[in-house]
C-alpha atoms as a PDB file:
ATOM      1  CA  UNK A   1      -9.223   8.330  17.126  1.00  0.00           C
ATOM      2  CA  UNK A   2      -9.382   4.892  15.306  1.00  0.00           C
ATOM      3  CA  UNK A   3      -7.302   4.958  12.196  1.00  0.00           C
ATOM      4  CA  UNK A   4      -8.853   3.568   9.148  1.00  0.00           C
ATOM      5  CA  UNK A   5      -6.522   1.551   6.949  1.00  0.00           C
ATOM      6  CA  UNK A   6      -9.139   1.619   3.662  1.00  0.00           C
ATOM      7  CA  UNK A   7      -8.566   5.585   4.390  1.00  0.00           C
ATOM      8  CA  UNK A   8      -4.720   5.908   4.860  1.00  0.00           C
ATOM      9  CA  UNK A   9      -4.293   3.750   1.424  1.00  0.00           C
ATOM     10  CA  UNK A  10      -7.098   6.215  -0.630  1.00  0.00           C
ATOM     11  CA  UNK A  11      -4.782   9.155   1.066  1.00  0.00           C
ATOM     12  CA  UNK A  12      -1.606   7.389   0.007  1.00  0.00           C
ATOM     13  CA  UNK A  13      -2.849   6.939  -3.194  1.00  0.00           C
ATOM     14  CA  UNK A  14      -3.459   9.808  -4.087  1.00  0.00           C
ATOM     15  CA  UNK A  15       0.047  11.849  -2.837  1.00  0.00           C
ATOM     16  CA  UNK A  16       2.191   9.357  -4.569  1.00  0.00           C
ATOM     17  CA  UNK A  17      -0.238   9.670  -8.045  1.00  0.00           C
ATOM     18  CA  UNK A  18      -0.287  13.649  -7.497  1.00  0.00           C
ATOM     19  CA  UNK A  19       3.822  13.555  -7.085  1.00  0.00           C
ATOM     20  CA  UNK A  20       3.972  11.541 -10.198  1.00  0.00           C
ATOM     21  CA  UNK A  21       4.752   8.150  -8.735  1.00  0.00           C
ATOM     22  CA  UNK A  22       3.550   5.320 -10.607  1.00  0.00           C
ATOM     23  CA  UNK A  23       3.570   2.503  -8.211  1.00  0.00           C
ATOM     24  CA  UNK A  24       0.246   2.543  -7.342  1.00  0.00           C
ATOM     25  CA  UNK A  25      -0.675   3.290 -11.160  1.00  0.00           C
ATOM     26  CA  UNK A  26       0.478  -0.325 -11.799  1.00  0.00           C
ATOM     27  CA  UNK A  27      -1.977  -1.681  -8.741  1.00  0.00           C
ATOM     28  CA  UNK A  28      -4.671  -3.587 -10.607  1.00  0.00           C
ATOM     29  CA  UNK A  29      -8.336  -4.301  -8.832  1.00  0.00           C
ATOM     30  CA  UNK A  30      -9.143  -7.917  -8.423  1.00  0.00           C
ATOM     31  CA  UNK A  31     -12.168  -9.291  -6.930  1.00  0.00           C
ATOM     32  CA  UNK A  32     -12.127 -10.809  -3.526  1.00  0.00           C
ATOM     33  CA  UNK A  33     -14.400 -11.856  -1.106  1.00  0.00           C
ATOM     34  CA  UNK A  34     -15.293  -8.801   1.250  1.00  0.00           C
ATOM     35  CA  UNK A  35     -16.577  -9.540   5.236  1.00  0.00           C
ATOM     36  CA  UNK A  36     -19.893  -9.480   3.896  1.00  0.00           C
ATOM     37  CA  UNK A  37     -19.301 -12.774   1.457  1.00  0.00           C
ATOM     38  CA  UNK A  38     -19.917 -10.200  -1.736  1.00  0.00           C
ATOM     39  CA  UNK A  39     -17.278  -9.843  -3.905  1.00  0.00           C
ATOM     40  CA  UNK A  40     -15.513  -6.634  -4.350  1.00  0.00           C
ATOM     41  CA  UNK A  41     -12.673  -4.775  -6.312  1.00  0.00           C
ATOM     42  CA  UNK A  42      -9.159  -4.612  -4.127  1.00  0.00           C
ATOM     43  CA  UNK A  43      -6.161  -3.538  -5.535  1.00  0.00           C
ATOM     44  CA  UNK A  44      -3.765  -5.738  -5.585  1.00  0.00           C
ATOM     45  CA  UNK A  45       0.238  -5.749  -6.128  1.00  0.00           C
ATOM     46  CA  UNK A  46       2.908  -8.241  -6.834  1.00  0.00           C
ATOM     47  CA  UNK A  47       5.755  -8.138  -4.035  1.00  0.00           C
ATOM     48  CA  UNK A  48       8.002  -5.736  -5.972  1.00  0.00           C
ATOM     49  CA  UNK A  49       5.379  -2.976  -5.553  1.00  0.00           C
ATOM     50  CA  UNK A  50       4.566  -3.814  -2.351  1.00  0.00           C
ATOM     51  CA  UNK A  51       7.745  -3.378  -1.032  1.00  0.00           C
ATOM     52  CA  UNK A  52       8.020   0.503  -2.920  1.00  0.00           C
ATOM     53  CA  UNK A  53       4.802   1.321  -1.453  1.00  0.00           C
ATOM     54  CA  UNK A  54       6.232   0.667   1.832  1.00  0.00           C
ATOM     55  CA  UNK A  55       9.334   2.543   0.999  1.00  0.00           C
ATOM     56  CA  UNK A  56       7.230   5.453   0.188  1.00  0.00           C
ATOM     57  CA  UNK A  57       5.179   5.639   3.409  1.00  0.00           C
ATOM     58  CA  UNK A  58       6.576   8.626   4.740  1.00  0.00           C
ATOM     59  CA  UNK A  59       5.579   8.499   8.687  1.00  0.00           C
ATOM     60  CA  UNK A  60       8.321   7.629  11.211  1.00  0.00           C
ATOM     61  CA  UNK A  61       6.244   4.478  12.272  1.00  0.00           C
ATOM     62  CA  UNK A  62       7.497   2.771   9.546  1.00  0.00           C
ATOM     63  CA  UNK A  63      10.977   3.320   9.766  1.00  0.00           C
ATOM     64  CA  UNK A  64      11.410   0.031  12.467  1.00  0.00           C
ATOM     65  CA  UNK A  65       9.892  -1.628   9.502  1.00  0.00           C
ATOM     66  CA  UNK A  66      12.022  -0.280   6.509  1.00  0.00           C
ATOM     67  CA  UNK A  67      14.827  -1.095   8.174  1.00  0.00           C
ATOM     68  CA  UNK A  68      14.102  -4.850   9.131  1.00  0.00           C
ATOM     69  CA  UNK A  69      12.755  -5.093   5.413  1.00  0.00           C
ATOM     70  CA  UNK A  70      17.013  -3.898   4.436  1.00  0.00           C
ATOM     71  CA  UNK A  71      18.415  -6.588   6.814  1.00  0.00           C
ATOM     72  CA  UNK A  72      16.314  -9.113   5.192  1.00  0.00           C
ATOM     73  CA  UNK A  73      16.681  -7.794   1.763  1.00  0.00           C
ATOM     74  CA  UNK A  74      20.704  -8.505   1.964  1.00  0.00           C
END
């Protein structure tokens, strides 16, 4: 099965709006340059939010990840 990241972030999305979390609320859309050369809206997020997004994702993949993200936070 090939995992599609444009998918996991519309699914992620939506469970943190529908449980009231407004990180991704404060995710503004910002035109980039897609493969094609067209511009098109991305969200986009300053490092603070990134870093709560991440803290939010709840599969255990991400827990090697959380954790180097606390050693380097200290």
């Amino acid at each position: 099965m090939k995992i599609n990241p444009m998918t996991y972030w519309r699914v992620l999305k939506k469970r943190l709006k529908d449980e009231g979390n407004e990180i991704v609320t404060n995710c503004n859309d910002l035109k980039m340059p897609a493969p094609d050369g067209k511009m098109r809206l991305t969200d986009v997020a300053d490092s603070e939010q990134i870093l709560r997004i991440i803290q939010s994702i709840p599969s255990p993949n991400a827990e090697p990840f959380k954790q180097w993200l606390a050693k380097v936070g200290k």
